[in-house]
C-alpha atoms as a PDB file:
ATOM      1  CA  UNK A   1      16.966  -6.923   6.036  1.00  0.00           C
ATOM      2  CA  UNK A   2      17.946 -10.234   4.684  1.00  0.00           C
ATOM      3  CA  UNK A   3      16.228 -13.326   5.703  1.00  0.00           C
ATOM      4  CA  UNK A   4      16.515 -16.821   4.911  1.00  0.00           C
ATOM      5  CA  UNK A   5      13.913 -20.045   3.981  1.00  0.00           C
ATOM      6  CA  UNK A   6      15.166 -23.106   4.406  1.00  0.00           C
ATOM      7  CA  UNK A   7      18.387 -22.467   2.043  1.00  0.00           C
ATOM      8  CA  UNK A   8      16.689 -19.774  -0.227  1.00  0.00           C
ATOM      9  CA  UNK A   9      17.948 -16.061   0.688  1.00  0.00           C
ATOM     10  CA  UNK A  10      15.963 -13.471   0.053  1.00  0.00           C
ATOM     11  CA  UNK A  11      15.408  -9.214   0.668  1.00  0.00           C
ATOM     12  CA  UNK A  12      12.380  -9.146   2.825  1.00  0.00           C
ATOM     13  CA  UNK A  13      11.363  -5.218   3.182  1.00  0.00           C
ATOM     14  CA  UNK A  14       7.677  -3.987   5.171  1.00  0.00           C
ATOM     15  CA  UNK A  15       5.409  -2.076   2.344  1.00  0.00           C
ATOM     16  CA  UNK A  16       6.065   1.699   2.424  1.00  0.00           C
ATOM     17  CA  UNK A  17       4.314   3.110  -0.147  1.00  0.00           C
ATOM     18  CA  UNK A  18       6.280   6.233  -2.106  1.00  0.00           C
ATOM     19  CA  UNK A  19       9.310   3.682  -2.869  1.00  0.00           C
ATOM     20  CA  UNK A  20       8.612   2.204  -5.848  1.00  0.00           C
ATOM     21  CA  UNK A  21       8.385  -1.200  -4.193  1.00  0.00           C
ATOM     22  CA  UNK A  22       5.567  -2.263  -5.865  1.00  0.00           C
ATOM     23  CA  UNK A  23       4.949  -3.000 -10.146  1.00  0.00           C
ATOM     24  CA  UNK A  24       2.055  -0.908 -10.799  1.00  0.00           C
ATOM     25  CA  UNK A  25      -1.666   0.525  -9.244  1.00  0.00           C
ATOM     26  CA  UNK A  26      -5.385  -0.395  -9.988  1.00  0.00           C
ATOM     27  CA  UNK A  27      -7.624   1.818  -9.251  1.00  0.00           C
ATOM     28  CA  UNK A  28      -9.630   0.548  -6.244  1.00  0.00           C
ATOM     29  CA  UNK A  29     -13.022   0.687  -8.427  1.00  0.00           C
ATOM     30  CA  UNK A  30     -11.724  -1.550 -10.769  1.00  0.00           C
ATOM     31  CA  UNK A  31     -10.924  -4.342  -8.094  1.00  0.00           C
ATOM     32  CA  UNK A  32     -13.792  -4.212  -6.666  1.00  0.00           C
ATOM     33  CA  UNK A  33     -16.275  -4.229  -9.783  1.00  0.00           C
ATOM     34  CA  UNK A  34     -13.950  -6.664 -10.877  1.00  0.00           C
ATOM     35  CA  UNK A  35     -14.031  -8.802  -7.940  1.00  0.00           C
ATOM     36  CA  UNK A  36     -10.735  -9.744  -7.410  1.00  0.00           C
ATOM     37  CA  UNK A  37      -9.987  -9.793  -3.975  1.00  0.00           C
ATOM     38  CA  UNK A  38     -11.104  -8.757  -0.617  1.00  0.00           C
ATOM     39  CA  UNK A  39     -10.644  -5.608  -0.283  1.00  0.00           C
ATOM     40  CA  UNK A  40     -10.718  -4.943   3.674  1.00  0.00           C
ATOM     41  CA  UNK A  41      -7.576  -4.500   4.053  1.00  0.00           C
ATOM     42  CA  UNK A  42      -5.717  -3.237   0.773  1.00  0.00           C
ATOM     43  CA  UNK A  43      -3.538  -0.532   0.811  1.00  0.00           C
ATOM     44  CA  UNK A  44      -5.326   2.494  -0.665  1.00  0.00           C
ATOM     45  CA  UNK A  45      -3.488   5.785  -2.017  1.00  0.00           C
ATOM     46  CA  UNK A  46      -5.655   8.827  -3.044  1.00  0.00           C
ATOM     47  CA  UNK A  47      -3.767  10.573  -5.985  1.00  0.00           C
ATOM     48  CA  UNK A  48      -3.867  14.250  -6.440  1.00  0.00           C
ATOM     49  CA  UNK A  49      -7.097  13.449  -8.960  1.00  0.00           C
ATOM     50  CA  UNK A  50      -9.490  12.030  -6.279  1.00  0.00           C
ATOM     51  CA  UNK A  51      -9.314   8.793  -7.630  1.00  0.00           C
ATOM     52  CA  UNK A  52      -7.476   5.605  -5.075  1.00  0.00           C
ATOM     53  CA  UNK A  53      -5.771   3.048  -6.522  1.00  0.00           C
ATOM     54  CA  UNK A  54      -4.179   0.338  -4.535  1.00  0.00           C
ATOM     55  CA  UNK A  55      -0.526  -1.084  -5.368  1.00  0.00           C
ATOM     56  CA  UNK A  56       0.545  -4.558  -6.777  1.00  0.00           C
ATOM     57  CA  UNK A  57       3.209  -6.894  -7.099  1.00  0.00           C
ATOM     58  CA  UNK A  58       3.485  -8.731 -10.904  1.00  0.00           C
ATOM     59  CA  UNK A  59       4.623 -12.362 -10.444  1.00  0.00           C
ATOM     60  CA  UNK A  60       4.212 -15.625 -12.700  1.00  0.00           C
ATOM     61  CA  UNK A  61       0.829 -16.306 -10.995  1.00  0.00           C
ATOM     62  CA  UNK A  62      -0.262 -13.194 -12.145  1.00  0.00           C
ATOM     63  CA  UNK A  63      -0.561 -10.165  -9.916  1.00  0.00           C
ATOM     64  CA  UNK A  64      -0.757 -10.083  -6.003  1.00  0.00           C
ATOM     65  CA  UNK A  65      -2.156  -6.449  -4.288  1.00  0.00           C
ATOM     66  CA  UNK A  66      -0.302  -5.574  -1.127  1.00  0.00           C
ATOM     67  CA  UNK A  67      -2.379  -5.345   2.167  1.00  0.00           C
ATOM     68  CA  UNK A  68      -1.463  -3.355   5.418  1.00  0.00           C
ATOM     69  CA  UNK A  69       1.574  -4.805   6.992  1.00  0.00           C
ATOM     70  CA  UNK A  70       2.475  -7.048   3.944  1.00  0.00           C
ATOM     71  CA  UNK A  71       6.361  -7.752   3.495  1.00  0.00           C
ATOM     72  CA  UNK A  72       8.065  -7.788   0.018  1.00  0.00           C
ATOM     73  CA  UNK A  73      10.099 -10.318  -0.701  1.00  0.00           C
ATOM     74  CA  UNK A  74      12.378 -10.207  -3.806  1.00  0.00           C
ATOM     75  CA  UNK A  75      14.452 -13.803  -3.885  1.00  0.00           C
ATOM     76  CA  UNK A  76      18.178 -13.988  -5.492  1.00  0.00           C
ATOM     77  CA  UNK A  77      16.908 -14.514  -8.811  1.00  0.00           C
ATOM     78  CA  UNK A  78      14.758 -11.004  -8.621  1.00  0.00           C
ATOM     79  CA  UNK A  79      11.653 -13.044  -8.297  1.00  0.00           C
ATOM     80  CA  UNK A  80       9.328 -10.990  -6.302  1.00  0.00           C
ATOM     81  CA  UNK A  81       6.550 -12.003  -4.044  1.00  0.00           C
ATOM     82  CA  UNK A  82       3.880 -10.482  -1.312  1.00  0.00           C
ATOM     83  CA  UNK A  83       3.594 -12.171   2.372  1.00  0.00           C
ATOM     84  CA  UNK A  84       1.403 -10.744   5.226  1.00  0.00           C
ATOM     85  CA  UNK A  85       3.022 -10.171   8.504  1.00  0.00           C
ATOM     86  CA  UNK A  86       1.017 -12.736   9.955  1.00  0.00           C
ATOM     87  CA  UNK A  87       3.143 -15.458   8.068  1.00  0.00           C
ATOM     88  CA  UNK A  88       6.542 -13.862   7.115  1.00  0.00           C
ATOM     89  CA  UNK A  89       8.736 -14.778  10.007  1.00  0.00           C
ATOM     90  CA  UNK A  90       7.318 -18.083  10.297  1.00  0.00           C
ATOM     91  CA  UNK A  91       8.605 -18.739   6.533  1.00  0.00           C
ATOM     92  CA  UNK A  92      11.792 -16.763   6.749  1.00  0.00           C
ATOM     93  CA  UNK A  93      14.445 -16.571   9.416  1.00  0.00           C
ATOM     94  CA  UNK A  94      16.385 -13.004   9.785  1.00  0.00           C
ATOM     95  CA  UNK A  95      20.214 -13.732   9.400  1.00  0.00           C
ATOM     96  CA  UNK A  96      22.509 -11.906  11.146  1.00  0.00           C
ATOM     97  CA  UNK A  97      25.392 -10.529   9.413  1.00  0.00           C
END
């Protein structure tokens, strides 16, 4: 769907994983020995190995892993970016075409 910020347009698609929508995987022992994040509610993906990883987004800030219920948001200039559904319709307006 396309959506609108103020007067930035951007995509704005819910997380499924098996798209491709997000940059790469870590596995899930690495963010938490590494301590990243939180990881209560990160999306995790068992491979055919055993081992779970748990997608990301790459941005300038470095990288942002995707949560259940996170949107993707990829602006006009293919900048790409991770928002929760708790936040993503306050911040962007659906327009209707």
């Amino acid at each position: 769907m396309k959506c609108r910020r103020i007067d930035l347009e951007a995509a704005v698609e819910k997380y499924e994983a098996d798209k491709g929508m997000e940059d790469g995987f870590e596995l899930l022992a690495d963010v938490i020995t590494k301590g990243w994040i939180v990881t209560d509610n990160l999306i995790q993906v068992k491979r055919e190995n055993g081992s779970i990883v748990c997608p990301y987004i790459v941005h300038r800030r470095g990288r942002t892993f995707i949560n259940k219920d996170d949107y993707i948001i990829v602006d006009q200039d293919g900048t790409r970016h991770v928002c929760g559904a708790d936040k993503i319709f306050q911040r962007y307006h659906i327009i209707q075409e």
